[in-house]
Protein backbone atom coordinates (compact mmCIF):
# COMPACT_ATOMS: atom_id res chain seq x y z
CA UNK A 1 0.00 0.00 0.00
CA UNK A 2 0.93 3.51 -1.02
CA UNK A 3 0.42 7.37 -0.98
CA UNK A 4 1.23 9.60 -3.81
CA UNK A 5 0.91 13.08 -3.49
CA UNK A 6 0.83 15.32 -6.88
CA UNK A 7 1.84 19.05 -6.30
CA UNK A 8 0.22 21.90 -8.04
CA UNK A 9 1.83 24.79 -5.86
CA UNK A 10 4.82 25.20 -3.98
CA UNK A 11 8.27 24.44 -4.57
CA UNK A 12 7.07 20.80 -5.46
CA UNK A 13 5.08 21.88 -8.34
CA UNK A 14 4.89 19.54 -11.06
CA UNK A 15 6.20 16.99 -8.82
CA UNK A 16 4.24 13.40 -7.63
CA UNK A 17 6.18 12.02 -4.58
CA UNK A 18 5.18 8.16 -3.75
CA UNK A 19 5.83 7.06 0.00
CA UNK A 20 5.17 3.45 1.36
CA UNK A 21 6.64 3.95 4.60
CA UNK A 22 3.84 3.91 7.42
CA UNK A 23 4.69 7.38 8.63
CA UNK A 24 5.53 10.64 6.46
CA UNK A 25 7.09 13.73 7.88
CA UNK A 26 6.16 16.72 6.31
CA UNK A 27 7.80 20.55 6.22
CA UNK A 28 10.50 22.40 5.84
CA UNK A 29 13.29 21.33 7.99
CA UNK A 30 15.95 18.93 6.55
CA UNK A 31 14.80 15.71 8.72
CA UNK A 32 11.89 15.42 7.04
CA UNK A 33 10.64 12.52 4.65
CA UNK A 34 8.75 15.00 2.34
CA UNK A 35 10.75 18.28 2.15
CA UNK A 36 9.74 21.97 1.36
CA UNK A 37 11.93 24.53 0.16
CA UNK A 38 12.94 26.28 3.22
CA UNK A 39 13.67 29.79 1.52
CA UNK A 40 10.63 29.70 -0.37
CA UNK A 41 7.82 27.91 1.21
CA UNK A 42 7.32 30.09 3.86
CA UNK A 43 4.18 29.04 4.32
CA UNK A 44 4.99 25.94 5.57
CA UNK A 45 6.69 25.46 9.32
CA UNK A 46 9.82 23.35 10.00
CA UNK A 47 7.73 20.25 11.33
CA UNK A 48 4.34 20.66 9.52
CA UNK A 49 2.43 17.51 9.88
CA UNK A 50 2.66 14.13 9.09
CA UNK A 51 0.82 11.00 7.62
CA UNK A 52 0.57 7.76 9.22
CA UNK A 53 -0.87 4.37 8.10
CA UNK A 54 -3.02 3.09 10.64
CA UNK A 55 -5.46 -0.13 10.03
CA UNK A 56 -5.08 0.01 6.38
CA UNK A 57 -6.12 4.03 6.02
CA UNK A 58 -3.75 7.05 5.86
CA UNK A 59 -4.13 10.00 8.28
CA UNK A 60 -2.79 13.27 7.80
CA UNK A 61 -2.58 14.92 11.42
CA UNK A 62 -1.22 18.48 11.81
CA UNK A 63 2.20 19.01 13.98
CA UNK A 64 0.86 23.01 15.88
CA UNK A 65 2.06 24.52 12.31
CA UNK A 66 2.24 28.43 12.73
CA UNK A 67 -0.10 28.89 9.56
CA UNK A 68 -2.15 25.72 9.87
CA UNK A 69 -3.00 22.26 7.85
CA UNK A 70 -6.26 22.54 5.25
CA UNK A 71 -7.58 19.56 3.43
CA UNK A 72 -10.23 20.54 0.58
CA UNK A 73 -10.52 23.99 2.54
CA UNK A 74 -10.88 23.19 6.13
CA UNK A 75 -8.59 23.40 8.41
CA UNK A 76 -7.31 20.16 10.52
CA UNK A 77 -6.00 19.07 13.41
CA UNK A 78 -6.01 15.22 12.27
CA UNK A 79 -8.72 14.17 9.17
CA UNK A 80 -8.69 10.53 7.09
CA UNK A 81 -7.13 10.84 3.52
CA UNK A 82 -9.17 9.74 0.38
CA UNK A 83 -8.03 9.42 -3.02
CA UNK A 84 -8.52 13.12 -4.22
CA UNK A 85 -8.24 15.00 -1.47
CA UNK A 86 -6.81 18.64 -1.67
CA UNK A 87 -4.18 19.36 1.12
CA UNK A 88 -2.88 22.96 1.29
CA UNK A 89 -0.04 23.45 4.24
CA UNK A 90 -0.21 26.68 5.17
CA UNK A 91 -2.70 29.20 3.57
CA UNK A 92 -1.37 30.44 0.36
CA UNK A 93 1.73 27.02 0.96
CA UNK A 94 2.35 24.34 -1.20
CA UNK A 95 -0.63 22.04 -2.04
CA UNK A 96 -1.33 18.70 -3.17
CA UNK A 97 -3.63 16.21 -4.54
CA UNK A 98 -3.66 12.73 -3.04
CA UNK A 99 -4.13 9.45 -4.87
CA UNK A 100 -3.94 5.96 -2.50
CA UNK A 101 -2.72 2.95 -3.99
CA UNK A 102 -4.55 -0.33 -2.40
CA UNK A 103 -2.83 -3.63 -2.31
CA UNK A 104 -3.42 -5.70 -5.73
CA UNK A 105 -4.10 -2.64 -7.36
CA UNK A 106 -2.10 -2.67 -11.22
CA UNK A 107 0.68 -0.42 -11.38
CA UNK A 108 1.24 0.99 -15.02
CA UNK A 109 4.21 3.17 -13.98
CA UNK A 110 6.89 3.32 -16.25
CA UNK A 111 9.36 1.88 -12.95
CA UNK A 112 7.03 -1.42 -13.16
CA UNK A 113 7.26 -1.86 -16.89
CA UNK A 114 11.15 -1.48 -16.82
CA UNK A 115 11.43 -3.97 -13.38
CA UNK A 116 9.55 -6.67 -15.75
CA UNK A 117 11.61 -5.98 -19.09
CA UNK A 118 14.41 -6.95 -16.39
CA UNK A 119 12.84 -9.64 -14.69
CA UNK A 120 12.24 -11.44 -18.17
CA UNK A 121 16.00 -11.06 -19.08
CA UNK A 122 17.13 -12.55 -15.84
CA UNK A 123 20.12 -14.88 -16.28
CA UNK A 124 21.18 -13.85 -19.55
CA UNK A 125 24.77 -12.61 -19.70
CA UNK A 126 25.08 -11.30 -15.72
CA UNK A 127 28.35 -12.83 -15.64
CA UNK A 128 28.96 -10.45 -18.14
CA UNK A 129 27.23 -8.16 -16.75
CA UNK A 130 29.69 -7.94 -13.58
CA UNK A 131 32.88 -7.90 -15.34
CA UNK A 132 31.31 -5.03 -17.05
CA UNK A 133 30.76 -3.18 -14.25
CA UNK A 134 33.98 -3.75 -12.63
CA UNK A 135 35.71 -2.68 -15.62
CA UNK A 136 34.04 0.41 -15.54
CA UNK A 137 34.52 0.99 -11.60
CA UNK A 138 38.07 0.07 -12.05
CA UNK A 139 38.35 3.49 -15.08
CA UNK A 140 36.45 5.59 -12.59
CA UNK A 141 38.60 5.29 -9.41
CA UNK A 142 41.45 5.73 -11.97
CA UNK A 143 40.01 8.83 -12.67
CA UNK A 144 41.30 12.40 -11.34
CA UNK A 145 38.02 14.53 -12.28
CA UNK A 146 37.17 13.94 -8.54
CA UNK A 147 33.69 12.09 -7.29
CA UNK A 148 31.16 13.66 -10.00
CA UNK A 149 33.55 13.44 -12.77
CA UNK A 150 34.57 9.61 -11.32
CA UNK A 151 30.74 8.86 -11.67
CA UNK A 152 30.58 10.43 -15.60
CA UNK A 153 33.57 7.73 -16.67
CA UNK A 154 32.32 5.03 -14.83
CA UNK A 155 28.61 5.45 -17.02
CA UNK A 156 30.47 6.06 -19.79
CA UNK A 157 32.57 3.24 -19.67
CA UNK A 158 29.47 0.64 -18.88
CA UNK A 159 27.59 2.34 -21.66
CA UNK A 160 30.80 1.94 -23.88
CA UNK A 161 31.08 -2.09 -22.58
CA UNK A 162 27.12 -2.34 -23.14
CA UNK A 163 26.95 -1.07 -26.87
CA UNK A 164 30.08 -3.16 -27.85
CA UNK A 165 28.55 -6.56 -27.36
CA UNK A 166 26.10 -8.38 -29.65
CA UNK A 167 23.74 -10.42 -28.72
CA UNK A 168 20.49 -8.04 -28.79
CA UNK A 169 19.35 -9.41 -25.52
CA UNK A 170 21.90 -8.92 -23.62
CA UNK A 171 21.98 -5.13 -24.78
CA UNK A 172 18.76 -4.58 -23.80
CA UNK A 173 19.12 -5.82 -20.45
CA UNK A 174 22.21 -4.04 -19.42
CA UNK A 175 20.71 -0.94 -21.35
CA UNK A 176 18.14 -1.17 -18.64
CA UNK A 177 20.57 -2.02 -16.21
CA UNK A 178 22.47 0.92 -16.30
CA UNK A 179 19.68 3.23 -16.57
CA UNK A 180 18.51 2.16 -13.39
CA UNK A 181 21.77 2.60 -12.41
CA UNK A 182 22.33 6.28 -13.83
CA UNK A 183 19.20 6.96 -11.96
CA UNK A 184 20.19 5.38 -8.50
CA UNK A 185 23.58 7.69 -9.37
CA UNK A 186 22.12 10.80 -9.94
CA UNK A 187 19.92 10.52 -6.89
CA UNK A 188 22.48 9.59 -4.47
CA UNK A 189 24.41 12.37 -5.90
CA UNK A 190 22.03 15.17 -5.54
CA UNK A 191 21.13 14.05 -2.09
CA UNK A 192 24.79 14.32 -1.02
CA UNK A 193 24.34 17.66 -2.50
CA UNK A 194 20.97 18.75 -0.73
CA UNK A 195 22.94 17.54 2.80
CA UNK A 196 25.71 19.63 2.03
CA UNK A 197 23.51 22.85 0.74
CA UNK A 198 21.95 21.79 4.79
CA UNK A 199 24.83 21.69 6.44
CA UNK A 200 26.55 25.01 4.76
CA UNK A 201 23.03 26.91 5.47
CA UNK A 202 23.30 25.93 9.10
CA UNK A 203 26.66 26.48 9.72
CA UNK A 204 25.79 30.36 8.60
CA UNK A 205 22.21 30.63 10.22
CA UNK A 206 24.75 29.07 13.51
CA UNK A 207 27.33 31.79 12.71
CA UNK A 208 24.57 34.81 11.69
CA UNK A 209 22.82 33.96 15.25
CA UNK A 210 26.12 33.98 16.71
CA UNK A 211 27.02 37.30 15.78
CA UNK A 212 23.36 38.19 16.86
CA UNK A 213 23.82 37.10 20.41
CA UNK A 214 27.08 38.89 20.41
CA UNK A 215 26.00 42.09 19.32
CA UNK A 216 23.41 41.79 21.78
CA UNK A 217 25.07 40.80 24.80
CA UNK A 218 27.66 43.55 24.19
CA UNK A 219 25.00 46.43 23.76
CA UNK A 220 23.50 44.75 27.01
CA UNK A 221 26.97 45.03 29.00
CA UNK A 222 27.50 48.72 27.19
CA UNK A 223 24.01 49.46 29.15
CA UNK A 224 24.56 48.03 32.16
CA UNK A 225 27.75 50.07 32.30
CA UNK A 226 26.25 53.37 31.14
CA UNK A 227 23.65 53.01 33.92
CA UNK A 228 26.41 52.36 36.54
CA UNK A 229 28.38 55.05 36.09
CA UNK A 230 25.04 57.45 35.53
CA UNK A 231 24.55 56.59 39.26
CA UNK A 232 28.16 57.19 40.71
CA UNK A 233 28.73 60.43 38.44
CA UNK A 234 24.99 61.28 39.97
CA UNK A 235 25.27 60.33 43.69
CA UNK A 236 25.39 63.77 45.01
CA UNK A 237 23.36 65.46 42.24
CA UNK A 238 20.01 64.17 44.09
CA UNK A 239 19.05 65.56 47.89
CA UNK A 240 16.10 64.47 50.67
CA UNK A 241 13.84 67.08 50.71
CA UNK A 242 11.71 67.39 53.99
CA UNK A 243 8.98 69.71 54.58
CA UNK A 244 6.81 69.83 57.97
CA UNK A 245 3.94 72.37 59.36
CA UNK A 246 4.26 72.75 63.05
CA UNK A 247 0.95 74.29 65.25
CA UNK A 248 0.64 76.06 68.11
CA UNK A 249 -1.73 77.99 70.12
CA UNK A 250 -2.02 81.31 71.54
CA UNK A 251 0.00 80.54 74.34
CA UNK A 252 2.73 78.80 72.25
CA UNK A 253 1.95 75.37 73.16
CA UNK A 254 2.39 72.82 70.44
CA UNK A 255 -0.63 70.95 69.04
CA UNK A 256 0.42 69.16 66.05
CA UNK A 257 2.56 68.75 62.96
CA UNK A 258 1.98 67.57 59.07
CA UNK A 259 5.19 66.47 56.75
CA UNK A 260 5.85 65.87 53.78
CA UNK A 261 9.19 64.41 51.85
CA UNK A 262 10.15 63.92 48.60
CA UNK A 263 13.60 64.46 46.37
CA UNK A 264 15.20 67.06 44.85
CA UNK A 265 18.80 67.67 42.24
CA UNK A 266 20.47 69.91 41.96
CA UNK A 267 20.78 72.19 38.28
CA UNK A 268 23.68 74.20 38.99
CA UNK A 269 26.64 74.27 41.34
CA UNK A 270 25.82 77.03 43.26
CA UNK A 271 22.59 75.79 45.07
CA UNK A 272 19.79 75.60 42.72
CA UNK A 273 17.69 72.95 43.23
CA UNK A 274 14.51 71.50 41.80
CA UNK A 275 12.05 69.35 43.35
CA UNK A 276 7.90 69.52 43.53
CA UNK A 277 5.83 72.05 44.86
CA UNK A 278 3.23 69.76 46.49
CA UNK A 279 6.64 68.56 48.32
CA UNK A 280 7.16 71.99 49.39
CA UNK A 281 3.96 73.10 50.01
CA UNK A 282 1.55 70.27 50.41
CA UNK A 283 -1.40 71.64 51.93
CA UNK A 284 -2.24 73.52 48.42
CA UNK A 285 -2.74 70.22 46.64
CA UNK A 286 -4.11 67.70 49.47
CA UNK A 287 -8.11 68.96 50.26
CA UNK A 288 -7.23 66.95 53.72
CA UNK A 289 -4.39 69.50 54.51
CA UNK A 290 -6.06 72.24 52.56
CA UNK A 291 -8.88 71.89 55.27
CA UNK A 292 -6.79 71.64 57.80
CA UNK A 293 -4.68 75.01 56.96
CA UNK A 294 -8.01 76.61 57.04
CA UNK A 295 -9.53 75.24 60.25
CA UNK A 296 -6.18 76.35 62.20
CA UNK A 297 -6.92 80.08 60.70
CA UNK A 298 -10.02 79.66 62.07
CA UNK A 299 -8.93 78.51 65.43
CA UNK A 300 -5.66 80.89 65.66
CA UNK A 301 -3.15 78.93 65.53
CA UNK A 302 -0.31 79.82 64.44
CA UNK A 303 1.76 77.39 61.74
CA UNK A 304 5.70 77.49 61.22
CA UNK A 305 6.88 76.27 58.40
CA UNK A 306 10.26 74.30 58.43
CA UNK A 307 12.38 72.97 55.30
CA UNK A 308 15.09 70.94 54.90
CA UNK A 309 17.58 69.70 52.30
CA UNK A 310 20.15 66.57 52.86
CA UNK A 311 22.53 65.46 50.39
CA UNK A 312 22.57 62.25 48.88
CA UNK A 313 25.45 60.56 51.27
CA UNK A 314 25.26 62.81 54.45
CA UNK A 315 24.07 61.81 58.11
CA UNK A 316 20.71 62.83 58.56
CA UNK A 317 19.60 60.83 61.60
CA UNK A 318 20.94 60.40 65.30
CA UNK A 319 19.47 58.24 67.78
CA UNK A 320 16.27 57.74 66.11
CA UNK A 321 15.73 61.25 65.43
CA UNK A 322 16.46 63.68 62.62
CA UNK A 323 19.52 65.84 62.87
CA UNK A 324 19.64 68.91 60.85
CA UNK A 325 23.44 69.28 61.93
CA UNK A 326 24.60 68.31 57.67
CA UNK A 327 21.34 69.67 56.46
CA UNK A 328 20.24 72.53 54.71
CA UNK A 329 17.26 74.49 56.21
CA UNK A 330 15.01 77.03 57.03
CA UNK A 331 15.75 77.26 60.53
CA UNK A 332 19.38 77.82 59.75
CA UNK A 333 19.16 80.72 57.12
CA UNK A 334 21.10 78.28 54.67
CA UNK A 335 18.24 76.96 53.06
CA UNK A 336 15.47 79.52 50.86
CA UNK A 337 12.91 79.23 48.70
CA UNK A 338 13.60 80.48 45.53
CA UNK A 339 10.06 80.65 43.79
CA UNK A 340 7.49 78.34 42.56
CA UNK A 341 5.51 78.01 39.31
CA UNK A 342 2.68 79.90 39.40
CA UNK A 343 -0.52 78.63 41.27
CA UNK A 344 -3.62 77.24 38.91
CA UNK A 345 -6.30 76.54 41.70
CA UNK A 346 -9.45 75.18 41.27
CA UNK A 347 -12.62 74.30 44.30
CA UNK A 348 -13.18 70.65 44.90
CA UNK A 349 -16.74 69.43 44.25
CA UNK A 350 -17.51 68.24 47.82
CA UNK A 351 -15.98 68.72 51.27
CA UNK A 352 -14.99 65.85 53.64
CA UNK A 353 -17.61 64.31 55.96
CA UNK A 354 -15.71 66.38 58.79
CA UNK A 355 -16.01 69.59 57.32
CA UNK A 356 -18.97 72.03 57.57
CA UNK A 357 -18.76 75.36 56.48
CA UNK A 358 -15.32 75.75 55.19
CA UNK A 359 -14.89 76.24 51.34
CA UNK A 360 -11.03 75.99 50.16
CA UNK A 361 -8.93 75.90 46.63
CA UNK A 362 -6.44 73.01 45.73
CA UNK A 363 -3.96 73.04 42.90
CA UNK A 364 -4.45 71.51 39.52
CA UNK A 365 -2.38 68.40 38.70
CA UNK A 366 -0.37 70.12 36.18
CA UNK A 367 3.30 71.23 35.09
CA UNK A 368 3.17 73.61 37.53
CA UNK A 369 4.47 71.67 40.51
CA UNK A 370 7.83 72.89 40.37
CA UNK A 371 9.57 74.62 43.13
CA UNK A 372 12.94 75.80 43.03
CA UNK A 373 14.88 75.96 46.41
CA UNK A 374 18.22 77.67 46.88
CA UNK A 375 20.81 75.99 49.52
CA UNK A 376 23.53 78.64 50.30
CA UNK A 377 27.41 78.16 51.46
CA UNK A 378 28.07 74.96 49.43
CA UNK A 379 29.72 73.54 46.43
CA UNK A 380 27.53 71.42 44.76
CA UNK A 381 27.25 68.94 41.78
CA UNK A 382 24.62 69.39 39.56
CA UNK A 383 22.81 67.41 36.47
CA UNK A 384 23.01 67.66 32.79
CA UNK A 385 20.09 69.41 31.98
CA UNK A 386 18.44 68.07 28.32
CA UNK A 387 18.60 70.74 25.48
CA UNK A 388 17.23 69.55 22.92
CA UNK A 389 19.89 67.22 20.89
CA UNK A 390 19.36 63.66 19.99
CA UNK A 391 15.41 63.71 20.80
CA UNK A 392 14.01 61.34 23.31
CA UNK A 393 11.21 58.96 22.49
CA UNK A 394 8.93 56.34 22.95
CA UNK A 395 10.66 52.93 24.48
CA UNK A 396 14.23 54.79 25.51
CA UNK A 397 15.65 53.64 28.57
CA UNK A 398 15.17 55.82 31.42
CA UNK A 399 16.50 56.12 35.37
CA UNK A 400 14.22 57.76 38.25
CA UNK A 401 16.49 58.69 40.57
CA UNK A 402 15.51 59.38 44.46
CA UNK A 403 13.92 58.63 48.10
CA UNK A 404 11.29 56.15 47.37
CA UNK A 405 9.11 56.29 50.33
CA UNK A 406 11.60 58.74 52.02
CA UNK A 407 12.77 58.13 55.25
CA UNK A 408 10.91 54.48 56.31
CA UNK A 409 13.45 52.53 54.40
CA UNK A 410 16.82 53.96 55.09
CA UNK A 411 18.37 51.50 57.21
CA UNK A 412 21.14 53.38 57.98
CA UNK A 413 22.11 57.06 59.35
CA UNK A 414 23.12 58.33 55.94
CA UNK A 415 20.95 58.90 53.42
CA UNK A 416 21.00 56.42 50.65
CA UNK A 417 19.36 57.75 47.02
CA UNK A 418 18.01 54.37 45.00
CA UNK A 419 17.87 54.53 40.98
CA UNK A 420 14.64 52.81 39.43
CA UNK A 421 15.25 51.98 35.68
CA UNK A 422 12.07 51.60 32.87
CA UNK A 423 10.98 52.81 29.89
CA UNK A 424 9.16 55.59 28.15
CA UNK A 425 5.52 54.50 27.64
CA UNK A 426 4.29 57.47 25.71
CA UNK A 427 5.07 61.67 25.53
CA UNK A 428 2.84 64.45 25.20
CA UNK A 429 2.05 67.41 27.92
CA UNK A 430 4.07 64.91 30.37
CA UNK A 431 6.67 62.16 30.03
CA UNK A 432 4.61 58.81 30.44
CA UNK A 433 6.92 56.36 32.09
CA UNK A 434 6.61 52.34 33.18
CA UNK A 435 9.12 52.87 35.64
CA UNK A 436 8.19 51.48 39.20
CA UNK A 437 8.19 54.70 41.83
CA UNK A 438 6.63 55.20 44.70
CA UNK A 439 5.70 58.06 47.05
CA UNK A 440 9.16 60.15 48.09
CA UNK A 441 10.68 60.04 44.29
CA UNK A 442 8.56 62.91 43.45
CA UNK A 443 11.04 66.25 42.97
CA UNK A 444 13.57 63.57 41.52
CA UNK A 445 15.61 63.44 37.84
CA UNK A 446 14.32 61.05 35.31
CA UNK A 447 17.42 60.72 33.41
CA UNK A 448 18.13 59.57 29.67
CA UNK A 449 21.20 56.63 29.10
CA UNK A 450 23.55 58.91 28.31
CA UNK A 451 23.25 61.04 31.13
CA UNK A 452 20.59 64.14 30.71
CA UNK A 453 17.70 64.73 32.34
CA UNK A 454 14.61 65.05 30.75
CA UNK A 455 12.07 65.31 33.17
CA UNK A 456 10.80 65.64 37.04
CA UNK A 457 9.17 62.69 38.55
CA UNK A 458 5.54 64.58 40.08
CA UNK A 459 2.85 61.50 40.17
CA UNK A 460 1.80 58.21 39.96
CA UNK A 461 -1.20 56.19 38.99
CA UNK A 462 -0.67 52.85 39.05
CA UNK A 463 2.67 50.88 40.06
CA UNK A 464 4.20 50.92 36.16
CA UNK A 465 1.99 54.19 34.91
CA UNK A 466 3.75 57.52 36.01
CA UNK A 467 4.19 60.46 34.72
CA UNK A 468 7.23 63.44 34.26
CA UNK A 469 7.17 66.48 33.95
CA UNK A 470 9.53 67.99 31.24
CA UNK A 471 12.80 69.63 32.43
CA UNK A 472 12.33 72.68 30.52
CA UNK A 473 8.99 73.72 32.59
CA UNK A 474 11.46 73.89 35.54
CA UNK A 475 14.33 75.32 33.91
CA UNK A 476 12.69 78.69 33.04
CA UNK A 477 12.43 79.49 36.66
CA UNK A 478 16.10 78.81 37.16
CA UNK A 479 18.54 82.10 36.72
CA UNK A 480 20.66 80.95 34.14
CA UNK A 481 19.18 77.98 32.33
């Protein structure tokens, strides 16, 4: 029993490939018992499908192809052949027609009509026959023209032998005899060829992916070290920012304070420094604190406000406590604020459940919240701010640079800035970033590979959706930039 399978498309085209094996391999990689072209039947995946003879019928089952298996149409998982089926692999892939030979059934085929012309001159002259063909083996080893050229003298030669003897049988026989053999030739020939046409086109697909994981792993390593030494040239760029309200009463007894922290860097070497305004002043964009400003108006109380800076590196806490001793602050005259971008306030629809009769503004969440502090008597190292050159965009790497969640994890008595690293998810008013931040990196850098930044971290939505604003709206306020 037997499969044929005629191809009208494809690579195969014009071709009818016979199988009596019980299972058939089909697709494009080189192991396979019926092989596609594997630069030009795309279509087709490496292991397609393959056809097994089980209980006297052929089945055609399909192998998770990328582009799918269709007999007359449909597309298969596993479907019983018939004699003139249509089998397309792949949509648009080489296709097929399939005729099924049955046991007892006549074969006509040329091969058959040659096999008896031999079978019928069996015995005549195969003495002969042999001392032919070792003649002619004996010319081609002789030969120098290498293993092709060694194959053209020895058919020569056995046609030459063939022709010069004269009985009429015997001519016809070997005639037949060494057509066969040509044939057997040629095919073991062009196979030898097809494995080496493999093996050179895996050696450079080896060698191309090669290179590929090279190039790779070296702009991978040319990262890593761009981002390393973007956080050692940056360590004191970046600062703790802490800001804290402070009440008393009338009789200067204290009732309660509110802080707030976040980061800031600094943008030139004399003391500027960026960070947030809802940092600095968070009571204009929190309705709790907004509420609460008011109430203490309302009750008298009077509210200092105290600011300070630490540098990334510096001891900022003693015993449990903060110590303002390397800080820059308020209290101390070496700490100012320099200005803030200007205030866009709107009223919130409804008041909090504790609230009766007190109406107060908040600030909109806008490109506004930048405050620019100045720390005085210091040397400082500032940030490359972006300018314009080599435009940032979608999908560059990016590093947030700061205090996430300020003080609460600093295990030790310095302060200890963390880098974040991400990628730019989209830019328009702001710099959309999938970077992971938290509350405390607000007032920090968001800097680009090479070094610039580009932005000021200000919010957060969701744990990989934050947003930037861009470094220019804070420049303008800066003398200088």
């Amino acid at each position: 029993m037997s499969i044929k399978l005629s191809f009208n498309a494809g690579s195969l085209k014009g071709k009818l490939e016979e199988f009596s094996q019980g299972k058939i391999t089909i697709g494009r990689g080189s192991d396979n018992n019926l092989r596609f072209d594997p630069k030009t039947d795309l279509d087709a995946s490496k292991n397609h499908a393959v056809i097994t003879l089980e209980d006297g019928a052929y089945w055609l089952e399909d192998l998770g192809s990328t582009n799918g298996t269709y007999v007359n149409g449909k597309k298969i998982t596993r479907v019983k052949l018939n004699n003139g089926d249509d089998i397309e692999f792949g949509k648009g892939g080489p296709r097929s027609s399939v005729q099924i030979a049955l046991p007892g059934m006549s074969d006509t085929s040329p091969k058959t009509r040659v096999s008896q012309a031999v079978d019928q001159g069996r015995g005549v002259g195969s003495q002969t026959v042999a001392m032919m063909i070792d003649d002619a083996l004996q010319k081609a080893k002789s030969s120098d023209r290498g293993a092709i050229g060694g194959t053209a003298v020895f058919i020569k030669e056995a046609v030459n032998n063939a022709l010069k003897k004269s009985s009429r049988t015997f001519k016809v026989v070997t005639s037949f005899f060494i057509l066969a053999l040509i044939g057997a030739i040629v095919f073991l020939v062009m196979q030898g060829k097809e494995v080496k046409d493999d093996l050179q086109q895996a050696q450079q697909e080896t060698a191309e992916a090669r290179a590929e994981t090279d190039r790779i792993t070296s702009e991978m390593a040319s990262a890593k070290d761009k981002l390393y030494n973007l956080i050692e040239t940056h360590k004191q760029s970046v600062a703790f920012v802490y800001s804290r309200f402070d009440f008393y009463d009338d009789n200067g007894k204290f009732k309660k304070s509110l802080e707030s922290y976040g980061t800031g860097f600094f943008v030139r070497d004399d003391g500027y420094l960026v960070t947030c305004k809802h940092i600095v002043y968070p009571w204009k964009f929190q309705p709790e604190w907004a509420y609460e400003m008011e109430l203490s108006k309302s009750l008298d109380l009077r509210v200092d406000h105290f600011l300070s800076v630490w540098v990334n590196g510096v001891r900022f806490r003693a015993g449990g406590k903060y110590t303002f001793e390397n800080s820059y602050n308020t209290r101390d005259g070496n700490l100012e604020i320099f200005t803030t971008a200007e205030d866009r306030m709107y009223r919130p629809k409804r008041n909090p459940d504790w609230v009766a009769g007190i109406n107060v503004e908040v600030h909109e969440r806008d490109n506004n919240d930048i405050a620019i502090l100045k720390a005085i008597g210091g040397t400082f190292k500032s940030v490359k701010i972006y300018r314009g050159r080599d435009p940032y965009k979608v999908a560059d790497t990016v590093m947030v640079y700061g205090f996430p969640l300020g003080i609460s994890p600093q295990e030790l008595a310095n302060t200890n800035a963390s880098p974040s690293f991400g990628r730019i998810r989209k830019i328009e008013n702001t710099i959309q970033l999938d970077v992971s931040v938290l509350p405390g990196n607000s007032g920090g850098p968001i800097f680009t590979e090479d070094g610039y930044v580009i932005g000021v971290m200000t919010r957060r939505f969701a744990e990989t959706l934050n947003e930037g604003i861009m470094i220019e709206h804070a420049a303008r306020l800066v003398p200088g930039l």
